[in-house]
C-alpha atoms as a PDB file:
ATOM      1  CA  UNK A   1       0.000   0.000   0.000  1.00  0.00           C
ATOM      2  CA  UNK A   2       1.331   3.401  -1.024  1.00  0.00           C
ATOM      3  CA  UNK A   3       2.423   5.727   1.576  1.00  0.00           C
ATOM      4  CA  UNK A   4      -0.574   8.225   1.021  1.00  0.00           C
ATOM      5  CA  UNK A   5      -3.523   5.076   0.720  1.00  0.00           C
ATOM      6  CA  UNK A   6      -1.797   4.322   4.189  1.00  0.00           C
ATOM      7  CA  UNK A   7      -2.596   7.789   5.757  1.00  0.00           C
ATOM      8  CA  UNK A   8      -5.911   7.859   4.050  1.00  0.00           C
ATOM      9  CA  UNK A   9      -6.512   4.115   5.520  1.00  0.00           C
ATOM     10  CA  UNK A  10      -5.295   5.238   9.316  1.00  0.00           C
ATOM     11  CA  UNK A  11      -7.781   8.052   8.798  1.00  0.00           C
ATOM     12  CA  UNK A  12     -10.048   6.115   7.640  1.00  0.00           C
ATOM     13  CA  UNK A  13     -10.172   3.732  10.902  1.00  0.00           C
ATOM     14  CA  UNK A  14      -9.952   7.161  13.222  1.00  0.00           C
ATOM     15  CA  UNK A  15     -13.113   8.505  11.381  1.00  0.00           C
ATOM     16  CA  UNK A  16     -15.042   5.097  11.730  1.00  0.00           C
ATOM     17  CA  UNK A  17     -13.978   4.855  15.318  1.00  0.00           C
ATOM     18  CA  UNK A  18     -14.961   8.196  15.950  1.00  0.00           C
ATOM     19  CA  UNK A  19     -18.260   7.278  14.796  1.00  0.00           C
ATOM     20  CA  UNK A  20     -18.670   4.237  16.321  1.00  0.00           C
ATOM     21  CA  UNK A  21     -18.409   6.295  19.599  1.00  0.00           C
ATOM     22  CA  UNK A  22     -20.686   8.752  18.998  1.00  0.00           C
ATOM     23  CA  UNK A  23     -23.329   6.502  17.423  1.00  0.00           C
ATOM     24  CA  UNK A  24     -22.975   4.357  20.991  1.00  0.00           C
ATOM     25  CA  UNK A  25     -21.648   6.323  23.402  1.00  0.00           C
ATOM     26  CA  UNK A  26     -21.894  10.030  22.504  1.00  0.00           C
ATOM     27  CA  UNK A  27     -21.537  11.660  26.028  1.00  0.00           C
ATOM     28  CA  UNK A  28     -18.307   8.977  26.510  1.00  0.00           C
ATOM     29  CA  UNK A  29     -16.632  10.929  23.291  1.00  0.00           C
ATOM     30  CA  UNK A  30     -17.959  14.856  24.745  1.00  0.00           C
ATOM     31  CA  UNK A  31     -17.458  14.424  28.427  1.00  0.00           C
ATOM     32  CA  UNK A  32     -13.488  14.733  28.437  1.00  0.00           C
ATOM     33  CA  UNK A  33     -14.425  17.378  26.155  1.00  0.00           C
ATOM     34  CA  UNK A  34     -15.655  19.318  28.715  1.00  0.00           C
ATOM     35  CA  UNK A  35     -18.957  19.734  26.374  1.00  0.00           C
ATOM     36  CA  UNK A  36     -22.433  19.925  28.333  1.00  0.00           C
ATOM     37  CA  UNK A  37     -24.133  16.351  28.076  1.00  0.00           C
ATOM     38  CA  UNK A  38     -26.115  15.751  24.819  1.00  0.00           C
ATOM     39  CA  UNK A  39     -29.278  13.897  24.751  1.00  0.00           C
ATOM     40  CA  UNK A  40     -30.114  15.003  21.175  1.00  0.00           C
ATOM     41  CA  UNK A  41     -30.301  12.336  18.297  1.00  0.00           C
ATOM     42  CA  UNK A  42     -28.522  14.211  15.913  1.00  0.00           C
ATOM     43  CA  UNK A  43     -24.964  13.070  17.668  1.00  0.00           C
ATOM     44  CA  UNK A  44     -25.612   9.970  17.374  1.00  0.00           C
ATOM     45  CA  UNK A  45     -27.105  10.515  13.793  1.00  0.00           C
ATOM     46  CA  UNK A  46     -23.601  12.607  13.288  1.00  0.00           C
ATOM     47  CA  UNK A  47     -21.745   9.217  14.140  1.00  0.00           C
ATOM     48  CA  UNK A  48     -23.485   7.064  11.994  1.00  0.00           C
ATOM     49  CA  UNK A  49     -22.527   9.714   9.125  1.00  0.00           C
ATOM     50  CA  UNK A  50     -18.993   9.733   9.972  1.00  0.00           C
ATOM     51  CA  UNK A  51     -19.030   5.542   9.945  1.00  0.00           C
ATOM     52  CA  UNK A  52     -20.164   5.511   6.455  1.00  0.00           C
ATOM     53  CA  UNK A  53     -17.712   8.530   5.498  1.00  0.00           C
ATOM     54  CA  UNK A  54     -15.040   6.588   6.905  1.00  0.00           C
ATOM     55  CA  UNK A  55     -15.648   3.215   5.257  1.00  0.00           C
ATOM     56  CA  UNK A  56     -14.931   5.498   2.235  1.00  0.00           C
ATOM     57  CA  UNK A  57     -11.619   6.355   3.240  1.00  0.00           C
ATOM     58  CA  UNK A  58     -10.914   2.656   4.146  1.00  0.00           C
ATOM     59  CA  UNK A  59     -12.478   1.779   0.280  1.00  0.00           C
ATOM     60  CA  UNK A  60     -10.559   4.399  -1.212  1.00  0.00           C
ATOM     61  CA  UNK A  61      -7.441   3.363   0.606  1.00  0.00           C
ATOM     62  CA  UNK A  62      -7.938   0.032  -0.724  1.00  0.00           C
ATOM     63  CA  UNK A  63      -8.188   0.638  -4.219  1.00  0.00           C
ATOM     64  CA  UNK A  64      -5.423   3.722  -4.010  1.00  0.00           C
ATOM     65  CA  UNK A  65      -7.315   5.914  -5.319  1.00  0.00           C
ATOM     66  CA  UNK A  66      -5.295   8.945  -5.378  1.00  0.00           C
ATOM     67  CA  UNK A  67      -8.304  11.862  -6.796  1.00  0.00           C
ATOM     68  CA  UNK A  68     -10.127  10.850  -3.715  1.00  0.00           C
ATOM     69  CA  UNK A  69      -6.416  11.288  -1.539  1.00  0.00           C
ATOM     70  CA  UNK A  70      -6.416  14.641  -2.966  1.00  0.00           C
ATOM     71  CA  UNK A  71      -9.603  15.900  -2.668  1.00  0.00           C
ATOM     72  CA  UNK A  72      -9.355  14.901   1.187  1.00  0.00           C
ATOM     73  CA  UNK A  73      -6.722  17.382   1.690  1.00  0.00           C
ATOM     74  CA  UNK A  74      -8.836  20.340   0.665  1.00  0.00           C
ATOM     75  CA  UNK A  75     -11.805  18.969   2.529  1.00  0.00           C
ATOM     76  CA  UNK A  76     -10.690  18.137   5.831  1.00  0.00           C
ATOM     77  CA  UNK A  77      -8.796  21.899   5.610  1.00  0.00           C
ATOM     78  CA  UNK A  78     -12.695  22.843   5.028  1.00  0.00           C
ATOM     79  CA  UNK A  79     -14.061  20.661   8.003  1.00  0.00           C
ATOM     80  CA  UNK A  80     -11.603  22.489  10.094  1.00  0.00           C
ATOM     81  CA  UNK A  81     -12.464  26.033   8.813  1.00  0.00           C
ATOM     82  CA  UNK A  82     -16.183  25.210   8.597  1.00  0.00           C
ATOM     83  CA  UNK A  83     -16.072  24.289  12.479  1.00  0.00           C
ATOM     84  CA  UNK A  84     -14.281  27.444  13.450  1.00  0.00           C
ATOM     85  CA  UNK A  85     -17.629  29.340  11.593  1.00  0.00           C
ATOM     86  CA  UNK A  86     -19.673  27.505  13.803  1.00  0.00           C
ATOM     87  CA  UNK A  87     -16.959  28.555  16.958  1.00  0.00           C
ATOM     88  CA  UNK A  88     -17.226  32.012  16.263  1.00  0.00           C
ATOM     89  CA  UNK A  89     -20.807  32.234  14.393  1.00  0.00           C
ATOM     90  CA  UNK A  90     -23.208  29.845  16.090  1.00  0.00           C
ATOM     91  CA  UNK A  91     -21.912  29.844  20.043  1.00  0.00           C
ATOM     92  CA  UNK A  92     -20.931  26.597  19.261  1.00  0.00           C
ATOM     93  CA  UNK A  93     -17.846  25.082  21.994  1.00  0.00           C
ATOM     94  CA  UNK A  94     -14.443  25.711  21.015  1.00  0.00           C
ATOM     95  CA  UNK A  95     -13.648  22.245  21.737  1.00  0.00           C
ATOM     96  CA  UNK A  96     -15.196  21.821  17.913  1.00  0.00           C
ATOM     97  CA  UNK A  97     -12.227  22.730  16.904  1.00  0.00           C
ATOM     98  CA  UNK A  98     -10.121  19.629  18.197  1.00  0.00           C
ATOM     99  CA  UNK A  99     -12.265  17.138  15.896  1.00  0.00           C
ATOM    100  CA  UNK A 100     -11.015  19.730  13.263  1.00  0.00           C
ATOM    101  CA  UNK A 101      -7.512  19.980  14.564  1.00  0.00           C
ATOM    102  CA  UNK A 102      -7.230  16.252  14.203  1.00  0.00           C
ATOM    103  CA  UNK A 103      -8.159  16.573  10.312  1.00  0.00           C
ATOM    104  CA  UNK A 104      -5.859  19.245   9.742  1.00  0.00           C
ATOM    105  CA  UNK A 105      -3.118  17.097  10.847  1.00  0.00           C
ATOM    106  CA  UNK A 106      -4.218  14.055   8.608  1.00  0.00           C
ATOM    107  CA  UNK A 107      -4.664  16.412   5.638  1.00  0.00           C
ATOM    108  CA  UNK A 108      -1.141  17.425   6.227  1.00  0.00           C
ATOM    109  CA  UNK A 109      -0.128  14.203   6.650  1.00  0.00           C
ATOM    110  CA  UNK A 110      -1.659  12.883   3.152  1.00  0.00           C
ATOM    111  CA  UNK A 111       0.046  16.390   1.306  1.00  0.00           C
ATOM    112  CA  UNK A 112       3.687  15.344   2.432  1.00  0.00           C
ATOM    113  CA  UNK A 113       2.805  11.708   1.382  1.00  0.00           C
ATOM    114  CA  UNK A 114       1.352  12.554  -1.789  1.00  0.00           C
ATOM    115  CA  UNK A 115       3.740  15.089  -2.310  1.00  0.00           C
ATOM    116  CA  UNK A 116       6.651  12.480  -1.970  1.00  0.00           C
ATOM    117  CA  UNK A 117       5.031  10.127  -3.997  1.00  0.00           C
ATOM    118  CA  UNK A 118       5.210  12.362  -6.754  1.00  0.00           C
ATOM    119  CA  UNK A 119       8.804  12.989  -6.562  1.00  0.00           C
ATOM    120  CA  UNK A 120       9.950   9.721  -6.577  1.00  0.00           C
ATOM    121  CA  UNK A 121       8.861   8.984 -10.172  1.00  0.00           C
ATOM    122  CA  UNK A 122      10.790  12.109 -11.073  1.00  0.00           C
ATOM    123  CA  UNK A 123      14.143  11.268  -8.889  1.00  0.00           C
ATOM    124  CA  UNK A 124      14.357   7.615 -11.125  1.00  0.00           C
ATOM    125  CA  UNK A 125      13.695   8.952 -14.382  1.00  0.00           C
ATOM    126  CA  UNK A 126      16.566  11.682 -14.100  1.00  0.00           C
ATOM    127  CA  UNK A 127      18.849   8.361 -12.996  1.00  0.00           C
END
């Protein structure tokens, strides 16, 4: 497995866990949040989302399919800048920002592997 279809695959699993928790156990996933107790649905609805939209990354790791890799970069930047909106535009908890803070970091993650995937074809044709 190519070095970015392995980021998007350990992404993949942290999304589906992720959801798995909040589908279950929502309150378990907010608590050490410090985020008021939720008895809403819609979290749990949230992590059922977030199962599915992992099992994509885990498909798309699979296959190595590198569109999907990139578009990923640009969309988990999004998630994080989307939940800042909702930080400073709908009173919603700054701890939204650590789910985002933990795509950031896989987005980067995927760039520098893409990134040096792309270079190595380059680096053996010049040999």
């Amino acid at each position: 497995m190519a070095s970015a279809a392995f980021t998007i695959k350990a992404f993949g699993i942290y999304v589906v866990a992720t959801g798995i928790a909040l589908t279950l156990a929502p309150n378990l996933v907010l608590a050490p949040l410090g985020v008021p107790e939720a008895r809403e649905v819609w979290l749990r609805q949230l992590g059922a989302l977030a199962i599915v939209v992992g099992y994509y990354y885990l498909a798309a790791a699979a296959g190595n399919a590198r569109p999907f890799f990139v578009a990923t970069v640009k969309g988990r930047f999004l998630f994080f800048a989307l939940g800042i909106g909702l930080i400073l535009f709908a009173n919603a908890p700054w701890q939204v920002s650590l789910f985002g803070l933990v795509d950031v970091a896989g987005a980067v993650w995927t760039h520098l592997a893409l990134k040096a995937e792309e270079a190595v074809p380059v680096a053996a044709a010049q040999t």
